[in-house]
PDB file of N, CA and C in Angstrom:
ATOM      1  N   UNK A   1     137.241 110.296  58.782  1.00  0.00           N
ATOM      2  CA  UNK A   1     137.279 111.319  59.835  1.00  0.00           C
ATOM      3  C   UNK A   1     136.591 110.836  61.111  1.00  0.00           C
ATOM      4  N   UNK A   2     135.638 110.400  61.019  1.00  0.00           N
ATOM      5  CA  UNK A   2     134.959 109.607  62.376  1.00  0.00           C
ATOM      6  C   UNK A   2     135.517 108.684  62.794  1.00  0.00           C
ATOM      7  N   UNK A   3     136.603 107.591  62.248  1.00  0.00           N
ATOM      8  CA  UNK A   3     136.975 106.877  62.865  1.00  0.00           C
ATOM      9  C   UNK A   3     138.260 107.539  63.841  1.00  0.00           C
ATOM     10  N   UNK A   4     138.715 108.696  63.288  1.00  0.00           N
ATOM     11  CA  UNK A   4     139.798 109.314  63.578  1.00  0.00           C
ATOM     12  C   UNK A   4     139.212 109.933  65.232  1.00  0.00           C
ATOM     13  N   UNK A   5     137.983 110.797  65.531  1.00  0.00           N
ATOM     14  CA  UNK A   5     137.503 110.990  66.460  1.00  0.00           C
ATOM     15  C   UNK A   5     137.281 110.235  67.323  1.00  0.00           C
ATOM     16  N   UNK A   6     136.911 108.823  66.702  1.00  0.00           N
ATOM     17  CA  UNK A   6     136.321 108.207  67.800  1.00  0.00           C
ATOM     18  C   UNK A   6     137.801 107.007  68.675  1.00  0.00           C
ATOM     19  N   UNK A   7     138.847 106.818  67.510  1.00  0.00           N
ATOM     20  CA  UNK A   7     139.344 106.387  68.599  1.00  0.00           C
ATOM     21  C   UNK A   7     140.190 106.748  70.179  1.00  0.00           C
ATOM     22  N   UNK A   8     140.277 108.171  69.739  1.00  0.00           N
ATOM     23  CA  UNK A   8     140.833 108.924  70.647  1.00  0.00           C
ATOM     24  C   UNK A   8     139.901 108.925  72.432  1.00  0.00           C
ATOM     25  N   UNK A   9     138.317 109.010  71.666  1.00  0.00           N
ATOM     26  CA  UNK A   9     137.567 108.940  72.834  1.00  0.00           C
ATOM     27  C   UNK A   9     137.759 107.182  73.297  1.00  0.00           C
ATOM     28  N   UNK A  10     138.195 106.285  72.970  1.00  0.00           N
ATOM     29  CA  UNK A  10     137.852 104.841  73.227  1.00  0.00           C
ATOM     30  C   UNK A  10     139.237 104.611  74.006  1.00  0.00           C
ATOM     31  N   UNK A  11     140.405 105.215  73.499  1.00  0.00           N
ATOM     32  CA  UNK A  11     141.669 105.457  74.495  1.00  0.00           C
ATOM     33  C   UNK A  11     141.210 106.017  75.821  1.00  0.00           C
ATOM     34  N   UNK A  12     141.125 107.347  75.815  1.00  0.00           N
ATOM     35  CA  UNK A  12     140.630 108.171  77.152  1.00  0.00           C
ATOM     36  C   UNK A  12     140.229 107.122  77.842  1.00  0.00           C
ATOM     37  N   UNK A  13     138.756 106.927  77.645  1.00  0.00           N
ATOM     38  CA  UNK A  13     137.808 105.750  78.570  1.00  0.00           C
ATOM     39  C   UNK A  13     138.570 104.615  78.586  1.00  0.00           C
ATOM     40  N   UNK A  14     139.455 103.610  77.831  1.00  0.00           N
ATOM     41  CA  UNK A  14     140.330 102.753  78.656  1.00  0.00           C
ATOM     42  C   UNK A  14     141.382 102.637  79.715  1.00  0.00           C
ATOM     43  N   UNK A  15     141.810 104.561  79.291  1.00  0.00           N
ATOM     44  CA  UNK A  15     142.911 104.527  80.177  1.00  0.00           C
ATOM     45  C   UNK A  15     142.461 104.916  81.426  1.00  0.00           C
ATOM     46  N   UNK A  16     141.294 105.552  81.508  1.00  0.00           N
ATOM     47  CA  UNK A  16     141.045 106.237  82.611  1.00  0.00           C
ATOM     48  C   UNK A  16     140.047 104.815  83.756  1.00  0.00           C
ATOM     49  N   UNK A  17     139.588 104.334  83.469  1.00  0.00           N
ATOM     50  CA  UNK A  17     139.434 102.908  83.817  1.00  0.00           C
ATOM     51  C   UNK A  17     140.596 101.850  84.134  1.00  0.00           C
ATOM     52  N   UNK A  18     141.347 101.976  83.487  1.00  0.00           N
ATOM     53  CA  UNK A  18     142.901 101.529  83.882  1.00  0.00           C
ATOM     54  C   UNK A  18     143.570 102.216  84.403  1.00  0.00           C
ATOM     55  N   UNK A  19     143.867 103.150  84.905  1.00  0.00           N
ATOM     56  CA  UNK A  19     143.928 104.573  86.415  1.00  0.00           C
ATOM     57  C   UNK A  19     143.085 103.937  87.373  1.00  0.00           C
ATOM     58  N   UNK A  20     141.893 103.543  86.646  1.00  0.00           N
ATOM     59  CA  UNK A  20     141.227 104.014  87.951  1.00  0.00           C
ATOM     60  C   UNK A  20     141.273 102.417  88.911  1.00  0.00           C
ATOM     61  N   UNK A  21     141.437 101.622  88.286  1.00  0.00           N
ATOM     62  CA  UNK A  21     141.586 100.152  89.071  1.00  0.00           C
ATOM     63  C   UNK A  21     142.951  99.743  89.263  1.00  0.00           C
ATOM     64  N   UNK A  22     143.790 100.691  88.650  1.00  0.00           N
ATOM     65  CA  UNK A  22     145.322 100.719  89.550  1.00  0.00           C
ATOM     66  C   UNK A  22     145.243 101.712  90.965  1.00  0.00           C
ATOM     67  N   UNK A  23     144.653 102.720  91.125  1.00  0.00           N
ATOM     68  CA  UNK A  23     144.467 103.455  91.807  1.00  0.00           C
ATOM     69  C   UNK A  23     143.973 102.269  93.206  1.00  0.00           C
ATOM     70  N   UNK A  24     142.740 101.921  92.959  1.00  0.00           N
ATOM     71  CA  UNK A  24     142.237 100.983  93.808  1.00  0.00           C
ATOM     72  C   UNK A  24     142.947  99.827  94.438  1.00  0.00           C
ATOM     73  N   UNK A  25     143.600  99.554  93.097  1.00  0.00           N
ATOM     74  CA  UNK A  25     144.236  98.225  93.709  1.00  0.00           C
ATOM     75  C   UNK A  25     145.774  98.752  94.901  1.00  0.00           C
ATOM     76  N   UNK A  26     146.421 100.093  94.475  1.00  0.00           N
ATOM     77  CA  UNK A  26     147.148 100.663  95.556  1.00  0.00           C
ATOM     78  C   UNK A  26     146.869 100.998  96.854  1.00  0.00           C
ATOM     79  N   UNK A  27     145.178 101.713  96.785  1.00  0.00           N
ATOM     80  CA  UNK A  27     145.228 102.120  97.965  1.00  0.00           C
ATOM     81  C   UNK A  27     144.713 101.020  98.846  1.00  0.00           C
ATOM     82  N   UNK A  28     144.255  99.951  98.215  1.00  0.00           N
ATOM     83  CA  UNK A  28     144.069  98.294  98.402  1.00  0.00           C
ATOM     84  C   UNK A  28     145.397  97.889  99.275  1.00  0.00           C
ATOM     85  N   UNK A  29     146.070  97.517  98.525  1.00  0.00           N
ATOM     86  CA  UNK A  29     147.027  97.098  99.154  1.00  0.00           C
ATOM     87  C   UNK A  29     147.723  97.727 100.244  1.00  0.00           C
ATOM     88  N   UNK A  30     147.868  98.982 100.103  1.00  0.00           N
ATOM     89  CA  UNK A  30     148.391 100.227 101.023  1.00  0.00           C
ATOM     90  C   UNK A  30     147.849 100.141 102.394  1.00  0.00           C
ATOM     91  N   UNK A  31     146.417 100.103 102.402  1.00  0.00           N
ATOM     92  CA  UNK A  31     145.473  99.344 103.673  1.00  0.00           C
ATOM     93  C   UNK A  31     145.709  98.452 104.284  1.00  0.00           C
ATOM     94  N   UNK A  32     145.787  96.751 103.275  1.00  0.00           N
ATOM     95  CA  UNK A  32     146.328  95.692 103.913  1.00  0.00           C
ATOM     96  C   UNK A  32     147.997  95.761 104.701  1.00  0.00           C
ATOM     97  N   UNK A  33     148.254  96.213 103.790  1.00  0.00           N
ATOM     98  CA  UNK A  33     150.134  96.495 104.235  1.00  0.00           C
ATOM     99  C   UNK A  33     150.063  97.273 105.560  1.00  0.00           C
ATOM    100  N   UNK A  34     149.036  98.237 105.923  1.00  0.00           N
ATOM    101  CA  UNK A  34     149.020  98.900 107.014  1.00  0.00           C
ATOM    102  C   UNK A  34     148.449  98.164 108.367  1.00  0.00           C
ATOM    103  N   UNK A  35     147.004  97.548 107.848  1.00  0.00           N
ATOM    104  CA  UNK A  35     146.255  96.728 108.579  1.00  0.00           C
ATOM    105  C   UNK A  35     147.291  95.468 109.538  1.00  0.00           C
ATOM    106  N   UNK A  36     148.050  94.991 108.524  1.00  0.00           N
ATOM    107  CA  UNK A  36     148.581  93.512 108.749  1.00  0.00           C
ATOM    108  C   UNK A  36     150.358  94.472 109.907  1.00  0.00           C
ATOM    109  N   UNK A  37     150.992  95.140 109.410  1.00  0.00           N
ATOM    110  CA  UNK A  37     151.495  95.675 110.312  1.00  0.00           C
ATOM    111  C   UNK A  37     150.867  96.005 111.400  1.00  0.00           C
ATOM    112  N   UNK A  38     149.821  96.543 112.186  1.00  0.00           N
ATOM    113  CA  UNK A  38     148.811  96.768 112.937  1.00  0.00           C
ATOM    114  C   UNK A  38     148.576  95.733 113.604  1.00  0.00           C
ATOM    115  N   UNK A  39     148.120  94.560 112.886  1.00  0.00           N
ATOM    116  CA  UNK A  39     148.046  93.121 114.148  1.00  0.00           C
ATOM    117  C   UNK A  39     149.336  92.926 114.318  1.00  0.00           C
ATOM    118  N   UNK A  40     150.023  92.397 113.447  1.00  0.00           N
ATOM    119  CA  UNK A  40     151.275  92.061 113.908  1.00  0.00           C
ATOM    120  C   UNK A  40     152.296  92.711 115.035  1.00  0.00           C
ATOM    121  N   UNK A  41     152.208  94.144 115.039  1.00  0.00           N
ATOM    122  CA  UNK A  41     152.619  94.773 116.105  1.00  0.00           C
ATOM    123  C   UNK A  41     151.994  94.307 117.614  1.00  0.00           C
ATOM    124  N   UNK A  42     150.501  94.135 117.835  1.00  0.00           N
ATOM    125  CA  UNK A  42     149.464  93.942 118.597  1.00  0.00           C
ATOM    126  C   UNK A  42     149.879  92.423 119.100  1.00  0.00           C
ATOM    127  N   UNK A  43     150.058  91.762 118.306  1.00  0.00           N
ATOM    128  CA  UNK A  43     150.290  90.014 118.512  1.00  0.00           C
ATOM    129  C   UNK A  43     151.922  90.469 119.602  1.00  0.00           C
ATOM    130  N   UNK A  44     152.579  91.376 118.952  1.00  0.00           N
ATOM    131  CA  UNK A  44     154.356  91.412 119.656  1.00  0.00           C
ATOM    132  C   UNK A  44     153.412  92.471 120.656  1.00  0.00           C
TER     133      UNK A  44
END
């Protein structure tokens, strides 16, 4: 029975850690993609 509890909590906390550094890495990129359009417009 405890192992049954506990892996459910060890999912949650991986996935939500894996959300959460996809999250980052989007709004990451989303920035650069914006940033680099931004000079590039500036350079034209």
């Amino acid at each position: 029975m405890a192992h049954k509890l506990v892996l459910p909590k060890v999912y949650t906390c991986i996935c939500t850690i894996y959300l959460g550094v996809l999250l980052k890495s989007l709004i990451l990129g989303a920035n650069l993609k914006i940033s680099t359009r931004k000079s590039w417009q500036d350079q034209v």
